[in-house]
C-alpha atoms as a PDB file:
ATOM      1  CA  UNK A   1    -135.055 -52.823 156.671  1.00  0.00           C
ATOM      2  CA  UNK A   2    -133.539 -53.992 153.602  1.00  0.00           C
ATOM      3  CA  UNK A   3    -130.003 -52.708 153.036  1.00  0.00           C
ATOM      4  CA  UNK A   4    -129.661 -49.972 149.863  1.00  0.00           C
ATOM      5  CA  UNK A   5    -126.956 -51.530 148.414  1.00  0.00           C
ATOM      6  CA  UNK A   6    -129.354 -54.805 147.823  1.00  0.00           C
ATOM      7  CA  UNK A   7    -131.387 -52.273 145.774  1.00  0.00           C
ATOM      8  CA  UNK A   8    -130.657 -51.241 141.875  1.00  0.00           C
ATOM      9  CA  UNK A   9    -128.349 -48.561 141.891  1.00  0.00           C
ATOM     10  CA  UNK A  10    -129.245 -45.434 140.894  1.00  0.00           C
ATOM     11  CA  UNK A  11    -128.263 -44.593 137.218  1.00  0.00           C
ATOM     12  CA  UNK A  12    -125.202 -42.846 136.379  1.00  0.00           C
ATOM     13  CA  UNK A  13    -126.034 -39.033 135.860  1.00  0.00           C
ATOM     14  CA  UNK A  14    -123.782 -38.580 132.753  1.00  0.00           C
ATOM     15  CA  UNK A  15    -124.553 -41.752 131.167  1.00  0.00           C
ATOM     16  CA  UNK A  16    -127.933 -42.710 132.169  1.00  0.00           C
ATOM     17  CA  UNK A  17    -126.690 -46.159 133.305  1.00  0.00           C
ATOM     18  CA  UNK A  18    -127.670 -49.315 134.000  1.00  0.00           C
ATOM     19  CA  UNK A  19    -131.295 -48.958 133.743  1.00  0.00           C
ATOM     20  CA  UNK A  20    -133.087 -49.858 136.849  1.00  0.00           C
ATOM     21  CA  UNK A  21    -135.311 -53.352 136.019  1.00  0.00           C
ATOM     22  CA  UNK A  22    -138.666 -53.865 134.769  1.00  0.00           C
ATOM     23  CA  UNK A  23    -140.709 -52.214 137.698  1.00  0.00           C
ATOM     24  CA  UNK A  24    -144.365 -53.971 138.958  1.00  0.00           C
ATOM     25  CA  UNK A  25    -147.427 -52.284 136.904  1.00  0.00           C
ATOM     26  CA  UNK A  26    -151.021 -51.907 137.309  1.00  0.00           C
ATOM     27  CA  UNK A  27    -151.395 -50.080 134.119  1.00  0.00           C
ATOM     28  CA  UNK A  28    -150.814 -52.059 131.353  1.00  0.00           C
ATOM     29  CA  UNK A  29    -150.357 -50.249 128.325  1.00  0.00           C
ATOM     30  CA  UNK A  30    -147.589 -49.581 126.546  1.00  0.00           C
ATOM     31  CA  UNK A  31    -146.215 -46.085 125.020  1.00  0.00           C
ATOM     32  CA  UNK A  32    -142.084 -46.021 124.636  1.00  0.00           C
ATOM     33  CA  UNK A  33    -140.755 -42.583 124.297  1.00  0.00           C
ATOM     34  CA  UNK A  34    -141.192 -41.671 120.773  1.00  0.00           C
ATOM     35  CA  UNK A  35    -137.972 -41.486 119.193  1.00  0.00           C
ATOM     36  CA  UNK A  36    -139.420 -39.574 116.124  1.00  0.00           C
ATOM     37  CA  UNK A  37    -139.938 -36.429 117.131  1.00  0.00           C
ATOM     38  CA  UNK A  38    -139.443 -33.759 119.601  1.00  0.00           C
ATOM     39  CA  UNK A  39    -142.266 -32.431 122.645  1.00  0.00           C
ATOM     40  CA  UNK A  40    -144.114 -29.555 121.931  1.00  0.00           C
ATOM     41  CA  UNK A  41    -143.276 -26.698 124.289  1.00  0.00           C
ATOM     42  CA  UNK A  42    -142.881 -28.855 126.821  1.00  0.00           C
ATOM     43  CA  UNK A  43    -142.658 -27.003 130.739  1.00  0.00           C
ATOM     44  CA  UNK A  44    -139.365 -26.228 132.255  1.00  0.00           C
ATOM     45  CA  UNK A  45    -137.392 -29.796 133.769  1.00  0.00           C
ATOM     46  CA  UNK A  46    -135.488 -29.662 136.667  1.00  0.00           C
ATOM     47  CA  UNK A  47    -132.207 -29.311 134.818  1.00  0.00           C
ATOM     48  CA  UNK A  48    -130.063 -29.222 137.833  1.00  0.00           C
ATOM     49  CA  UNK A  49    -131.145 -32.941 138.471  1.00  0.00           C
ATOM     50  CA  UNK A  50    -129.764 -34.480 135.218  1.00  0.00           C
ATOM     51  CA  UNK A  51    -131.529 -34.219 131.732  1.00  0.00           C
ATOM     52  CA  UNK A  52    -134.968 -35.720 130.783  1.00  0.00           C
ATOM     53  CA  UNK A  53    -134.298 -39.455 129.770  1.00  0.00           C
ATOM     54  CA  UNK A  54    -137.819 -40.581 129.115  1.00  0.00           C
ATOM     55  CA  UNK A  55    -141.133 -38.546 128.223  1.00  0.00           C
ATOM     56  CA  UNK A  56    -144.353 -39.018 126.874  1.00  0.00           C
ATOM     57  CA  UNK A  57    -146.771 -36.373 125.328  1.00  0.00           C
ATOM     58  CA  UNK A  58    -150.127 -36.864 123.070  1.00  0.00           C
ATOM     59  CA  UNK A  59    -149.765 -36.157 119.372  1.00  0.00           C
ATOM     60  CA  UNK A  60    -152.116 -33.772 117.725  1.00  0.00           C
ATOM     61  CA  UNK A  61    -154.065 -36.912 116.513  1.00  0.00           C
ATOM     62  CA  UNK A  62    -154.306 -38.205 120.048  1.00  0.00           C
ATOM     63  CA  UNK A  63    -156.152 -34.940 120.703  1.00  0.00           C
ATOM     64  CA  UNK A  64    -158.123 -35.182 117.748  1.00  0.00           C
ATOM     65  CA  UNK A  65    -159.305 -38.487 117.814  1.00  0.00           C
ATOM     66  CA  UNK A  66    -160.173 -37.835 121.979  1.00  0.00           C
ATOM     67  CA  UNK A  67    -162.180 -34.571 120.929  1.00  0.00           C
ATOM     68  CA  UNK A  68    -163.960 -36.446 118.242  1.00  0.00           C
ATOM     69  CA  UNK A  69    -164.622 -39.279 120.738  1.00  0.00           C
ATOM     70  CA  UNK A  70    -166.331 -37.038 123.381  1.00  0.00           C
ATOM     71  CA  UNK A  71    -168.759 -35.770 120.610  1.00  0.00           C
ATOM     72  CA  UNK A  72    -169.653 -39.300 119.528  1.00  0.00           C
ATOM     73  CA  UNK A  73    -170.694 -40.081 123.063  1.00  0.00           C
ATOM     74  CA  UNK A  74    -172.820 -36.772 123.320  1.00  0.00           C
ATOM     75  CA  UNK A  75    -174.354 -37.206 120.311  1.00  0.00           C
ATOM     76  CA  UNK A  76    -174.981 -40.868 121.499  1.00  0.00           C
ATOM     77  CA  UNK A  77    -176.789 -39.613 124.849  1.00  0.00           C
ATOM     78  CA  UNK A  78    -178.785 -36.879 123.736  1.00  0.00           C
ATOM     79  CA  UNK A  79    -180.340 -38.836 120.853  1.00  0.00           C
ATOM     80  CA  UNK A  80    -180.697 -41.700 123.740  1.00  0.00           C
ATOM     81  CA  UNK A  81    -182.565 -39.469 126.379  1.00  0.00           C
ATOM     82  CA  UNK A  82    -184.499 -37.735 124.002  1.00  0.00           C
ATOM     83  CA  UNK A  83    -185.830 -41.101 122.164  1.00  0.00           C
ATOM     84  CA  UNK A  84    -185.141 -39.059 118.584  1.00  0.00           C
ATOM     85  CA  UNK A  85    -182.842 -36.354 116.387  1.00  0.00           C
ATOM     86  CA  UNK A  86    -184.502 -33.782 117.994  1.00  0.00           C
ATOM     87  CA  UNK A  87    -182.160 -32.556 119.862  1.00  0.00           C
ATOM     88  CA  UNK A  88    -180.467 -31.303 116.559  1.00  0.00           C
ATOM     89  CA  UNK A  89    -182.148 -28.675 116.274  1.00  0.00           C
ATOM     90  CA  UNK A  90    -181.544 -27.046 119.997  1.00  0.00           C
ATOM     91  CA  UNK A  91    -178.633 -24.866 119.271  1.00  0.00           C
ATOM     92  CA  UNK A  92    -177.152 -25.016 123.295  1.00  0.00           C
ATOM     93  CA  UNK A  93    -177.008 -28.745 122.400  1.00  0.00           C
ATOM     94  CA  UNK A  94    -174.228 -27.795 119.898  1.00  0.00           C
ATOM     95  CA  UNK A  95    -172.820 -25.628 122.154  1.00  0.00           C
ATOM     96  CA  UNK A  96    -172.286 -28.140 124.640  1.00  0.00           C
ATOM     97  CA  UNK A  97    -171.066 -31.113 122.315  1.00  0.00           C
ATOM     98  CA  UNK A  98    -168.286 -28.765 120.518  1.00  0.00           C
ATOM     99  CA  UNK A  99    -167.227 -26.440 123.749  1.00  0.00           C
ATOM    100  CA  UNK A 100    -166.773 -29.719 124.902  1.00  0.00           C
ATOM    101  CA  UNK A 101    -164.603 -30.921 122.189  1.00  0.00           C
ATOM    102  CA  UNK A 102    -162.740 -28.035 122.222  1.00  0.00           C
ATOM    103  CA  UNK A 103    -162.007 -28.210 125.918  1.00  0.00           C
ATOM    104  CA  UNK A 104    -160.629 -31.549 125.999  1.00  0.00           C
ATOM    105  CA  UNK A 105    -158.293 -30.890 122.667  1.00  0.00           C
ATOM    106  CA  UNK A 106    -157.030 -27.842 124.672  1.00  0.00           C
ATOM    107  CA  UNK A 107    -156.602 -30.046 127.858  1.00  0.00           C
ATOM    108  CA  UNK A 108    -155.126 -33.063 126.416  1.00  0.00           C
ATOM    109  CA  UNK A 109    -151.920 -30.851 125.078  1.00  0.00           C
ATOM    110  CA  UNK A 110    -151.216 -29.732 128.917  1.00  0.00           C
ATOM    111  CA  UNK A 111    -150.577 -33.718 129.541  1.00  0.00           C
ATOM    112  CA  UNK A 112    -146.463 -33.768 129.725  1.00  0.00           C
ATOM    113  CA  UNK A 113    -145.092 -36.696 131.685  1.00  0.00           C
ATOM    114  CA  UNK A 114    -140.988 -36.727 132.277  1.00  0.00           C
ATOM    115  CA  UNK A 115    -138.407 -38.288 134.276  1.00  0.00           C
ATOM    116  CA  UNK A 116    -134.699 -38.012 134.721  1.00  0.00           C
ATOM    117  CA  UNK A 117    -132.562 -40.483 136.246  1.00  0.00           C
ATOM    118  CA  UNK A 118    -133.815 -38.985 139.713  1.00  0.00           C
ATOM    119  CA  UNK A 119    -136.994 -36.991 139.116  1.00  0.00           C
ATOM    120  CA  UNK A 120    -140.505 -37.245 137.516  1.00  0.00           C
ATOM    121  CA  UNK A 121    -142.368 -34.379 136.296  1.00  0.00           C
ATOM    122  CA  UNK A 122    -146.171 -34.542 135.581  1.00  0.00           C
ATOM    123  CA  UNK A 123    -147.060 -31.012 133.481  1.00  0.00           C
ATOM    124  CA  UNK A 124    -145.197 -28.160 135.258  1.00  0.00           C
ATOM    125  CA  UNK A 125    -144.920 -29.894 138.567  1.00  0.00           C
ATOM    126  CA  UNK A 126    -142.024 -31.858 139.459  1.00  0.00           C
ATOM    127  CA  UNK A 127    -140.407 -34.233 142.793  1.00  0.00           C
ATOM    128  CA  UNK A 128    -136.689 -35.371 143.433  1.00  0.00           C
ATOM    129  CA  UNK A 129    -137.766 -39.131 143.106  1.00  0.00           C
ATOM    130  CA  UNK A 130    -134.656 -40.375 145.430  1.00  0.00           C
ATOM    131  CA  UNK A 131    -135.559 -37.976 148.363  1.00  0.00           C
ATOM    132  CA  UNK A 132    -139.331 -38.084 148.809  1.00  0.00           C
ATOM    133  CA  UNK A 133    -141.124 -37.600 151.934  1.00  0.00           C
ATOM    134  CA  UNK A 134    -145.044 -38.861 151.264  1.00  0.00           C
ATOM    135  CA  UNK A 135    -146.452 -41.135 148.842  1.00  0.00           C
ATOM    136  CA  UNK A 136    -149.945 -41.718 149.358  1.00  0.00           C
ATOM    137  CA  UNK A 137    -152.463 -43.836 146.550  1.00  0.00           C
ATOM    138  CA  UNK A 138    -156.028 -42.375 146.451  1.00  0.00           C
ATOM    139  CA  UNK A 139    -158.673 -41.484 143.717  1.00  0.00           C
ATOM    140  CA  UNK A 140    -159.052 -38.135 142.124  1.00  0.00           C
ATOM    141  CA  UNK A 141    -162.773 -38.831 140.197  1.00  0.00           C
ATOM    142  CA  UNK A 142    -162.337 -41.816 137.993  1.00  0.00           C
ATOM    143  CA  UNK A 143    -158.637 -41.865 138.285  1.00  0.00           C
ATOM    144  CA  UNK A 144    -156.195 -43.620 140.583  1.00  0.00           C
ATOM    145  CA  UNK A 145    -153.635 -41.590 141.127  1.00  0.00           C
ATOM    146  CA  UNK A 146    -150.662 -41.392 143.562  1.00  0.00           C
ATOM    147  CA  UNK A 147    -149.603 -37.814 145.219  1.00  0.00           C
ATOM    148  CA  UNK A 148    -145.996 -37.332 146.334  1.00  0.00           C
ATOM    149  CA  UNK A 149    -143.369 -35.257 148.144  1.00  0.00           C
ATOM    150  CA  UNK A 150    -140.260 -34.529 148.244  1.00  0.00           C
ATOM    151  CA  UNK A 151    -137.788 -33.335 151.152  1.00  0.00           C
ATOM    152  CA  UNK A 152    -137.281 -29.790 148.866  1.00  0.00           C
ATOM    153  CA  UNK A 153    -140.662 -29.142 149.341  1.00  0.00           C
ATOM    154  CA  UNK A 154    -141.762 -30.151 145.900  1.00  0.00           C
ATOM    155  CA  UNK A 155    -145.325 -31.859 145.114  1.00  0.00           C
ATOM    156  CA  UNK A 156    -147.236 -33.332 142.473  1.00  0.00           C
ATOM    157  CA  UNK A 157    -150.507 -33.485 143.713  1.00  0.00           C
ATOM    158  CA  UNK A 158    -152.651 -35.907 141.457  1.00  0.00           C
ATOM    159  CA  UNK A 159    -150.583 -38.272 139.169  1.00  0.00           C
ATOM    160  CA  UNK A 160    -152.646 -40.533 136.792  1.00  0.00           C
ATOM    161  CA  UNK A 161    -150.952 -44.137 137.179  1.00  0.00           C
ATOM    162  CA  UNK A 162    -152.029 -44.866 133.815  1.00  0.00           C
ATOM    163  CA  UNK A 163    -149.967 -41.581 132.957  1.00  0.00           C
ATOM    164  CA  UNK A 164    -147.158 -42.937 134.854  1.00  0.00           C
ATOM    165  CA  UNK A 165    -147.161 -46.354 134.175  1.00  0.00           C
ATOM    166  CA  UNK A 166    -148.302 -46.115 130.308  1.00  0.00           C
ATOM    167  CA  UNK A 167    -143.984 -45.791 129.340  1.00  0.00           C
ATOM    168  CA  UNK A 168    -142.431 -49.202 130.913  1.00  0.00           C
ATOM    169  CA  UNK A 169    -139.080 -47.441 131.162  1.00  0.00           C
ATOM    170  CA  UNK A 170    -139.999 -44.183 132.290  1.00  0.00           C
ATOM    171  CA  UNK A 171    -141.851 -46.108 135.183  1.00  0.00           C
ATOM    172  CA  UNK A 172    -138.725 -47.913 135.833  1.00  0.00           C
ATOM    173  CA  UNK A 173    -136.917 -44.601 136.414  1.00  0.00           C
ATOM    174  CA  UNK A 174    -139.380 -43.445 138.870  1.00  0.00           C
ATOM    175  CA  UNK A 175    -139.483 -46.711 140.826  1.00  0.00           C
ATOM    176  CA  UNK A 176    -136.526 -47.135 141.786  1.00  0.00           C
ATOM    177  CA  UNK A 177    -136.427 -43.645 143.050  1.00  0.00           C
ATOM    178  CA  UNK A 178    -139.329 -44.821 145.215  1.00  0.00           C
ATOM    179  CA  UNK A 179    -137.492 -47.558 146.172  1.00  0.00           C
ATOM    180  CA  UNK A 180    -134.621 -46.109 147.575  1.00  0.00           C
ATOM    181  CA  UNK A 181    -136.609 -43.229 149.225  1.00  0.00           C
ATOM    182  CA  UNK A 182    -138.491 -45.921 151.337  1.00  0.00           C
ATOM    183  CA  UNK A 183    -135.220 -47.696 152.154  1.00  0.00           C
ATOM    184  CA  UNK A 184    -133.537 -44.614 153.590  1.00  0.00           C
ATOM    185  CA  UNK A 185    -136.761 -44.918 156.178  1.00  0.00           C
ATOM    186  CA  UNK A 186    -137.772 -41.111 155.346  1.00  0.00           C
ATOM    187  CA  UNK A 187    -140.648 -41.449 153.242  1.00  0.00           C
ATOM    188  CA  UNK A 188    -144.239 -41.752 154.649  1.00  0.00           C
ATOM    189  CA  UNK A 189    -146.370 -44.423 152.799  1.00  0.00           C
ATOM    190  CA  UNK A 190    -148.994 -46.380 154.231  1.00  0.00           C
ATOM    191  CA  UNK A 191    -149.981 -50.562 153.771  1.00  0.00           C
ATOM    192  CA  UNK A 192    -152.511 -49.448 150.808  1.00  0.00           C
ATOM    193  CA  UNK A 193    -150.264 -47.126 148.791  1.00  0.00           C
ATOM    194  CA  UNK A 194    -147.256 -49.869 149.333  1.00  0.00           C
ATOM    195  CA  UNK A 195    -149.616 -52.947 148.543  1.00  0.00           C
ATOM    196  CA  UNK A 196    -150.613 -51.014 144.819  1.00  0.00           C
ATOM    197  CA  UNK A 197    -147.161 -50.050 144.201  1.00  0.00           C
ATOM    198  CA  UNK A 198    -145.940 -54.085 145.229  1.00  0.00           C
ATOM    199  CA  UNK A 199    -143.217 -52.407 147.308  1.00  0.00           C
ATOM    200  CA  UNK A 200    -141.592 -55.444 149.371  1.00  0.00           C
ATOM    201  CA  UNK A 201    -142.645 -55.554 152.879  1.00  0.00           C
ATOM    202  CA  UNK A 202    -139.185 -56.033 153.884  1.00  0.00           C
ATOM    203  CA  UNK A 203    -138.423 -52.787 152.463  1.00  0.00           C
ATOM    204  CA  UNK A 204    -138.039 -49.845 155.092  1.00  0.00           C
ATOM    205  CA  UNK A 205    -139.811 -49.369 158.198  1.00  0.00           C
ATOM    206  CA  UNK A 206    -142.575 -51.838 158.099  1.00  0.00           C
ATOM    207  CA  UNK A 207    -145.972 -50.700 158.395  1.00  0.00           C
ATOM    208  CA  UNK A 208    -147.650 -50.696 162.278  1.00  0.00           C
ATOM    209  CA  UNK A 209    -150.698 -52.550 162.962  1.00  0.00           C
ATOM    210  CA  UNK A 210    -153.204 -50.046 162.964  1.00  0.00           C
ATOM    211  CA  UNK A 211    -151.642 -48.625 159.412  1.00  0.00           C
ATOM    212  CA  UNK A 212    -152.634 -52.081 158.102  1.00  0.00           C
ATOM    213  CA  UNK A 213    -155.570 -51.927 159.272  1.00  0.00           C
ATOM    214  CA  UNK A 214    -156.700 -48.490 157.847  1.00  0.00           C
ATOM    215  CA  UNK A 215    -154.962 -49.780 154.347  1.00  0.00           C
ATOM    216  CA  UNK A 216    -157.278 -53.073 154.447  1.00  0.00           C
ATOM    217  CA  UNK A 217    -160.355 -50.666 155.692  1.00  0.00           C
ATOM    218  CA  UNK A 218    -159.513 -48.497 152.532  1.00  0.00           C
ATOM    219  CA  UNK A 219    -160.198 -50.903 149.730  1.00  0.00           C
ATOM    220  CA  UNK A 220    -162.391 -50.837 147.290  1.00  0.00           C
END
């Protein structure tokens, strides 16, 4: 097990510093914390755990552009399937292509992603990032996603990488949290979920045989 103190300390709570490093990715993209503007009614923070340093929230043209998108590639299908423009003319057809729309600009403002200097927050839901319990990498639909506890009792259930991982520096945050949760040898992660996340092997209590084994059987 390696030692904590080898690790990146944990930011100061007053002054947010030093930053932990550049943390491994999957997710690629890049989104900084806009420094331009305020969130929108964002959902309560932990505020006993330090204030929000990093965040991440779609603009109104995000949504408007996504809602537009999902049209396009209805409109795209049914013409597609039906060999013509015939389609135009079935009203439920409309129904579908703008209910659809509508549901995804609606859904796309709900998508609030935070962290502190020791928790993350993912909409209203919210884990202590220093003291968690279970991390576990699975697959919610077309999404990877990574589902974590803490010891409070606090869960998110289905966290996007790409949500996570899309701010560099947020993801830093939350990493080192994860980190230092495995090195205290309280947190429950098996060989697949510490493989994605490149957590060093040497970190924590290393994984038994037959949890490497179910991590290798996993893949794919």
């Amino acid at each position: 097990m390696v030692n904590p103190i080898d690790l990146p300390p944990m930011p100061d709570s007053i002054t947010g510093e030093p930053r932990p490093p550049r943390a491994p990715r999957i997710y690629h993209g890049t989104e900084y914390t806009p420094l331009d503007r305020s969130p929108r009614n964002p959902p309560d923070a932990p505020d006993h755990l330090g204030p929000t340093l990093e965040w991440l929230q779609p603009t109104v043209r995000d949504k408007y552009i996504s809602a537009l998108l999902i049209a396009g590639i209805l409109i795209v299908y049914l013409t597609v399937i039906s060999g013509d423009f015939r389609w135009i003319h079935w009203w439920i057809m409309w129904v579908i292509i703008i209910g659809s729309a509508m549901l995804l600009f609606r859904g796309i403002g709900n998508h609030w992603t935070a962290a502190g200097i020791n928790w993350v927050q993912w909409r209203e839901d919210w884990v202590d990032t220093y003291q968690l319990t279970r991390i576990q990498f699975s697959a919610d639909g077309y999404n990877r996603v990574l589902r974590m506890k803490d010891a409070h009792g606090n869960k998110i259930h289905s966290f996007k990488i790409n949500e996570i991982q899309r701010n560099p520096d947020l993801w830093d945050l939350v990493y080192n949290g994860i980190l230092h949760s495995i090195a205290s040898g309280n947190c429950d992660i098996d060989a697949k979920t510490r493989h994605i996340l490149k957590i060093p092997y040497e970190l924590g209590p290393r994984p038994t045989r037959s949890e490497r084994i179910r991590g290798r059987g996993r893949r794919g």
